[in-house]
Protein backbone atom coordinates (compact mmCIF):
# COMPACT_ATOMS: atom_id res chain seq x y z
CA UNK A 1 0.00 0.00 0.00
CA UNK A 2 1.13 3.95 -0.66
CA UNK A 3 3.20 4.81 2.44
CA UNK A 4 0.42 7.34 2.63
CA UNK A 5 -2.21 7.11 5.80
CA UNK A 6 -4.60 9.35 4.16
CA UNK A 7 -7.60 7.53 2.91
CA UNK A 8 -10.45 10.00 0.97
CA UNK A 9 -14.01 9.27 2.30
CA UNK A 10 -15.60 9.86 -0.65
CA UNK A 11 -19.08 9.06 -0.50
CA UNK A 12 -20.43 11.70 -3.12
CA UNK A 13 -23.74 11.09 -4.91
CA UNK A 14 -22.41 11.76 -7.99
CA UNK A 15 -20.47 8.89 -9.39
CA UNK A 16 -18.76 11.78 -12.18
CA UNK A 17 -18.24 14.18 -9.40
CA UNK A 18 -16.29 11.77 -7.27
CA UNK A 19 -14.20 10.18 -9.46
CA UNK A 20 -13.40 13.83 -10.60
CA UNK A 21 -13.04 14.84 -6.84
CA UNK A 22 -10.45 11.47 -6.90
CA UNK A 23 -8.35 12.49 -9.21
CA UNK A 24 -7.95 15.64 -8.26
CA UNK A 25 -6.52 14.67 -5.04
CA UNK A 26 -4.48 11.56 -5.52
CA UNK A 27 -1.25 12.63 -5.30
CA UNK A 28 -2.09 13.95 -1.86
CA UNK A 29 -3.65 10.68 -0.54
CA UNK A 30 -2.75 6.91 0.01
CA UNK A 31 -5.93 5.69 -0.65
CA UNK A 32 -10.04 6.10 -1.35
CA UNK A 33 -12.87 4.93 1.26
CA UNK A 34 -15.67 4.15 -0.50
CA UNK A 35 -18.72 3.70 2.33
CA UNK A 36 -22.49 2.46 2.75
CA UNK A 37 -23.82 5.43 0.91
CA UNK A 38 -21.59 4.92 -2.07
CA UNK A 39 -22.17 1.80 -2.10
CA UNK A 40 -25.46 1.52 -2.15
CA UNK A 41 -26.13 3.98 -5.08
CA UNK A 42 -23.11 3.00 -6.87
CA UNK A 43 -22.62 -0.84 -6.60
CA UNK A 44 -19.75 -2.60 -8.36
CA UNK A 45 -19.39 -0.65 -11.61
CA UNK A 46 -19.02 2.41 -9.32
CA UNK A 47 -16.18 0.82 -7.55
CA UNK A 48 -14.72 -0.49 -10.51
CA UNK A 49 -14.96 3.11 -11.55
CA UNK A 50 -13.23 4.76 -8.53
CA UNK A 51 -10.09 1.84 -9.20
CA UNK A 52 -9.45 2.75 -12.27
CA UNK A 53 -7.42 6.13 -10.53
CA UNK A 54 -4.74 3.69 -9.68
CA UNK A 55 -5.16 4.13 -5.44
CA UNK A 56 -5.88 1.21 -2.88
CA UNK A 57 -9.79 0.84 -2.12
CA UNK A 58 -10.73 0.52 1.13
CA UNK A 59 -14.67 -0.58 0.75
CA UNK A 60 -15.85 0.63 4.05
CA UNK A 61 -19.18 -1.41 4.56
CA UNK A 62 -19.41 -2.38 8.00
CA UNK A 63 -20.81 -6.18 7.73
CA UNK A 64 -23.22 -7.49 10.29
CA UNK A 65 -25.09 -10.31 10.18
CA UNK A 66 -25.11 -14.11 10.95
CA UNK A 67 -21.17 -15.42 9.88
CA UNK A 68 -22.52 -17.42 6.72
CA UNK A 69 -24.28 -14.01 5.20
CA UNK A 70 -20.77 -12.06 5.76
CA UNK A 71 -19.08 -14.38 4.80
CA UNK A 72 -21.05 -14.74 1.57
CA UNK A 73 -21.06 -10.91 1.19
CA UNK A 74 -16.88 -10.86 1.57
CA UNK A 75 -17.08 -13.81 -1.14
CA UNK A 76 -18.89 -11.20 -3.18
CA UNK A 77 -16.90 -8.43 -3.11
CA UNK A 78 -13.58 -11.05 -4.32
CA UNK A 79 -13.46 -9.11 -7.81
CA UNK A 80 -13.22 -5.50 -6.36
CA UNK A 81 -10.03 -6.93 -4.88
CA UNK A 82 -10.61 -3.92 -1.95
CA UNK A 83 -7.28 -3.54 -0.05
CA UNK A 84 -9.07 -3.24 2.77
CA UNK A 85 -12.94 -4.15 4.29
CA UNK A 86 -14.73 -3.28 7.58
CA UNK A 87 -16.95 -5.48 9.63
CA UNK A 88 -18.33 -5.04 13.01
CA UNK A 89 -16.57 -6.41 15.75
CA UNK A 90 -20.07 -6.75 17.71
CA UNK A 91 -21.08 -9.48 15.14
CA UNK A 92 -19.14 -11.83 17.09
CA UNK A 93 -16.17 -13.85 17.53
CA UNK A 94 -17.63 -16.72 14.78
CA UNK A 95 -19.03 -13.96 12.05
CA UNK A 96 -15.57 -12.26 11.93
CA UNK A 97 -13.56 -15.52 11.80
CA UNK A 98 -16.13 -16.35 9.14
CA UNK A 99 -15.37 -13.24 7.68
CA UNK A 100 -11.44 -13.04 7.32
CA UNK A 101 -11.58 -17.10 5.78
CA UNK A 102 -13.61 -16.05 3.42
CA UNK A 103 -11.64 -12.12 2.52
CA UNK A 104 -9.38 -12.27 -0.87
CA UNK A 105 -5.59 -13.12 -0.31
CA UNK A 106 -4.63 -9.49 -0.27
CA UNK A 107 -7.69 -7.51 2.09
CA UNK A 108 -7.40 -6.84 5.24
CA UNK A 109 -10.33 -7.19 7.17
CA UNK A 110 -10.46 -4.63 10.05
CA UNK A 111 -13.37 -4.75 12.75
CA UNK A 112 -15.18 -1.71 13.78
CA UNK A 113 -14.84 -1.16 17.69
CA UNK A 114 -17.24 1.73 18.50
CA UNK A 115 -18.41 4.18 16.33
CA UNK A 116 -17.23 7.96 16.62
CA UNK A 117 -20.69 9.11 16.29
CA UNK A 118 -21.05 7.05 20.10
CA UNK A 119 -20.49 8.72 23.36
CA UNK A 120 -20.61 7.10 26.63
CA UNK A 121 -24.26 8.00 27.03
CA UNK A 122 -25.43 6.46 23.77
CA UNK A 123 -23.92 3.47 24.48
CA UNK A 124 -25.96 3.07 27.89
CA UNK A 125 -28.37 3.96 26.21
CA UNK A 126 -28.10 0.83 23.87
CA UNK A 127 -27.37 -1.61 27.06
CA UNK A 128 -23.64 -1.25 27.25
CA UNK A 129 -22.45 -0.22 30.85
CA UNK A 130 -19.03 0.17 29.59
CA UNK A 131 -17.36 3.55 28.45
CA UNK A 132 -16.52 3.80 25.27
CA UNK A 133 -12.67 3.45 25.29
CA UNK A 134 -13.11 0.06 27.51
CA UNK A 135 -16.02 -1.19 24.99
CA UNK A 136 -13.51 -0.44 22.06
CA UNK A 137 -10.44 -2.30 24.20
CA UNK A 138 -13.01 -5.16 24.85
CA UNK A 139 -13.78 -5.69 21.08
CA UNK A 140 -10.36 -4.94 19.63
CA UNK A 141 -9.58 -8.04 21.95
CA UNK A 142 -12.12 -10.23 20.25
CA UNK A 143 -10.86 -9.17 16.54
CA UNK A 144 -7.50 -10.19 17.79
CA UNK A 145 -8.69 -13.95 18.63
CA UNK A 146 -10.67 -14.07 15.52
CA UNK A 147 -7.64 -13.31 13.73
CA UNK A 148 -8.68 -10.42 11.91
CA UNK A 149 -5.84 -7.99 10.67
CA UNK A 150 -6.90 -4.67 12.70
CA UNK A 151 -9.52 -2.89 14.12
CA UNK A 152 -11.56 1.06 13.17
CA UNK A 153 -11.61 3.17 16.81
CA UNK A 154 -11.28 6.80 17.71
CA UNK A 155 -8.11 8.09 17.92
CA UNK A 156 -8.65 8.35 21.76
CA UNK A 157 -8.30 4.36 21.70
CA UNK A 158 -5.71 3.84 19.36
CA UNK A 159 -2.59 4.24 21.94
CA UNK A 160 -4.29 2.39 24.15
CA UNK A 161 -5.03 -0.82 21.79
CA UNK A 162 -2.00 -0.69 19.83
CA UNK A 163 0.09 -1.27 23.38
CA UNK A 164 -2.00 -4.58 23.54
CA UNK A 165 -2.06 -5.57 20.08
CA UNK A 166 1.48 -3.77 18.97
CA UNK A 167 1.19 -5.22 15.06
CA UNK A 168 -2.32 -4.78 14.20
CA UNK A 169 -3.95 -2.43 12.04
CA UNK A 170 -5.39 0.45 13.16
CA UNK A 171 -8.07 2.37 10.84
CA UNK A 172 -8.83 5.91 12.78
CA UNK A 173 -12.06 7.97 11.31
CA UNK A 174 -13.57 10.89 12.85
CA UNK A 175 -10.70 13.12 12.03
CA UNK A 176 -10.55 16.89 11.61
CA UNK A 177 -7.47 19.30 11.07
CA UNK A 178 -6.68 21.37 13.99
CA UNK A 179 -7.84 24.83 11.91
CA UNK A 180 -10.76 23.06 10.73
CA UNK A 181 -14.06 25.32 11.11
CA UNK A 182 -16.55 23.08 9.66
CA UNK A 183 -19.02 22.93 12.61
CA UNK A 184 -21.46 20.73 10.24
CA UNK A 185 -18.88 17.86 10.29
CA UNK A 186 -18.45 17.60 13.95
CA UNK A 187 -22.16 17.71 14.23
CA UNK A 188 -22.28 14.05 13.76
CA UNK A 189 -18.86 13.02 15.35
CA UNK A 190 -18.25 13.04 19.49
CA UNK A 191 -14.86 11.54 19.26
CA UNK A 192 -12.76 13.48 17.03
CA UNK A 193 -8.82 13.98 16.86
CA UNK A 194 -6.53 15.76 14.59
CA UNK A 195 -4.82 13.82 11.64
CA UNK A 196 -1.67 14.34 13.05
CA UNK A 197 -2.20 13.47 16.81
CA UNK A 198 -4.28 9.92 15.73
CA UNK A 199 -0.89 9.38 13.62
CA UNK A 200 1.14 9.61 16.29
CA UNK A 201 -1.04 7.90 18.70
CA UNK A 202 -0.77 4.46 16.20
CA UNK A 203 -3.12 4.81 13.23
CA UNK A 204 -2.21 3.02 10.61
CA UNK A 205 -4.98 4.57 8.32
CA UNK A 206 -6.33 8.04 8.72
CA UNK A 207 -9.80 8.33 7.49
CA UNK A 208 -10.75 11.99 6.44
CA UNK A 209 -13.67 13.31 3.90
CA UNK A 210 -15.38 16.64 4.18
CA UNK A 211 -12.19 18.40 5.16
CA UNK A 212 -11.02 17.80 1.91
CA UNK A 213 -14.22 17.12 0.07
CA UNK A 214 -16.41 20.51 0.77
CA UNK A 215 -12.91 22.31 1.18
CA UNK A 216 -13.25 25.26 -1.12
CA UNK A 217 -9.49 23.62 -2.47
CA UNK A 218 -9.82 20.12 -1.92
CA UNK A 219 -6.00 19.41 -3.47
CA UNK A 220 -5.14 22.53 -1.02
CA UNK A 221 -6.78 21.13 1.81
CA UNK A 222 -5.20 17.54 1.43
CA UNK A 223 -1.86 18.64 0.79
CA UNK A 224 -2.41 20.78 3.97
CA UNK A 225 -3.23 17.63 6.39
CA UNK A 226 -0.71 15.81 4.56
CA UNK A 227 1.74 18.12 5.43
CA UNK A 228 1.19 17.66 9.04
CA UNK A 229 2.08 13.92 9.20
């Protein structure tokens, strides 16, 4: 993979616009995070698309379901050969075992821990006595025994899970540049840190869209954060 953390969330509705948007920017990132919403109005040919820009794809669709339908699912996304796919860790010790056996050669299958949009309060709210950053140990833990490659957390976690697991793969979203003003993209994010502090916490991946993607200079804006690694 480019030596390059930076992975582009581009989840644009526009499949012209984002491939556009791509190209634009590649020099500046490692890789391009396609998610659910891409996904979903894009399918294959949009991802075959998106590859054609020469980066690593990281498809970004958070599996979850009984470990013969995700496993199925990873069986069907073989010939997007994505360098890397998420799954939630909550699915289980079997589903993500399922999982990884059934990932192409050359993905890495990383396990989402708890989401960034989840504070402590939402997850009582949900059943889960535990604060977030023991909730995210707990499950990076249980990707480890399945023998997945890595895990998604906050950057808040990442130090603290990479001491336990020191060669996994860390995948850190919920990023924002430390002169970032965009209040609308914290609006849905409690657990944010800058690109360069998750970096030098342990990520291994930085995950970061509308700072460069609604950026008035999107190659500015990228080379910007990219500078601070």
């Amino acid at each position: 993979m480019n030596h390059n953390p930076i992975f582009l969330a581009l989840d644009l509705p526009r499949l012209d616009a984002a491939e556009a948007l791509a190209r634009r920017v590649k020099g500046h990132v490692g890789g391009i995070k396609l998610g659910l919403e891409f996904f979903c109005a894009h399918g294959h040919h949009g991802v075959h698309e998106i590859a054609k820009i020469g980066l690593p794809i990281f498809l970004d669709l958070k599996l979850h379901d009984i470990p013969n339908t995700v496993a199925a699912a990873m069986q069907a996304i073989h010939v997007l050969q994505p360098a890397i796919v998420t799954i939630h860790a909550a699915g289980g010790r079997a589903m993500m075992e399922d999982a990884k056996a059934a990932a192409g050669e050359h993905t890495k299958v990383v396990a989402v821990t708890v989401l960034t949009s989840l504070d402590d309060a939402d997850l009582a709210s949900v059943g889960i006595r535990s604060q977030a950053e023991e909730q995210a140990l707990r499950l990076a833990d249980l990707a480890h025994l399945a023998g997945l490659d890595g895990i998604v957390c906050s950057g808040h976690e990442v130090a603290a899970i990479k001491r336990q697991w020191k060669d996994g793969y860390f995948v850190v979203p919920g990023l924002r540049p430390a002169d970032g003003h965009d209040h609308q993209a914290l609006a849905d994010q409690k657990r944010t840190m800058t690109p360069h502090d998750a970096r030098h916490a342990g990520a291994s991946v930085l995950v970061i869209g509308r700072p460069i993607t609604r950026a008035q200079d999107p190659v500015a804006a990228a080379r910007a954060i990219e500078a601070t690694l």
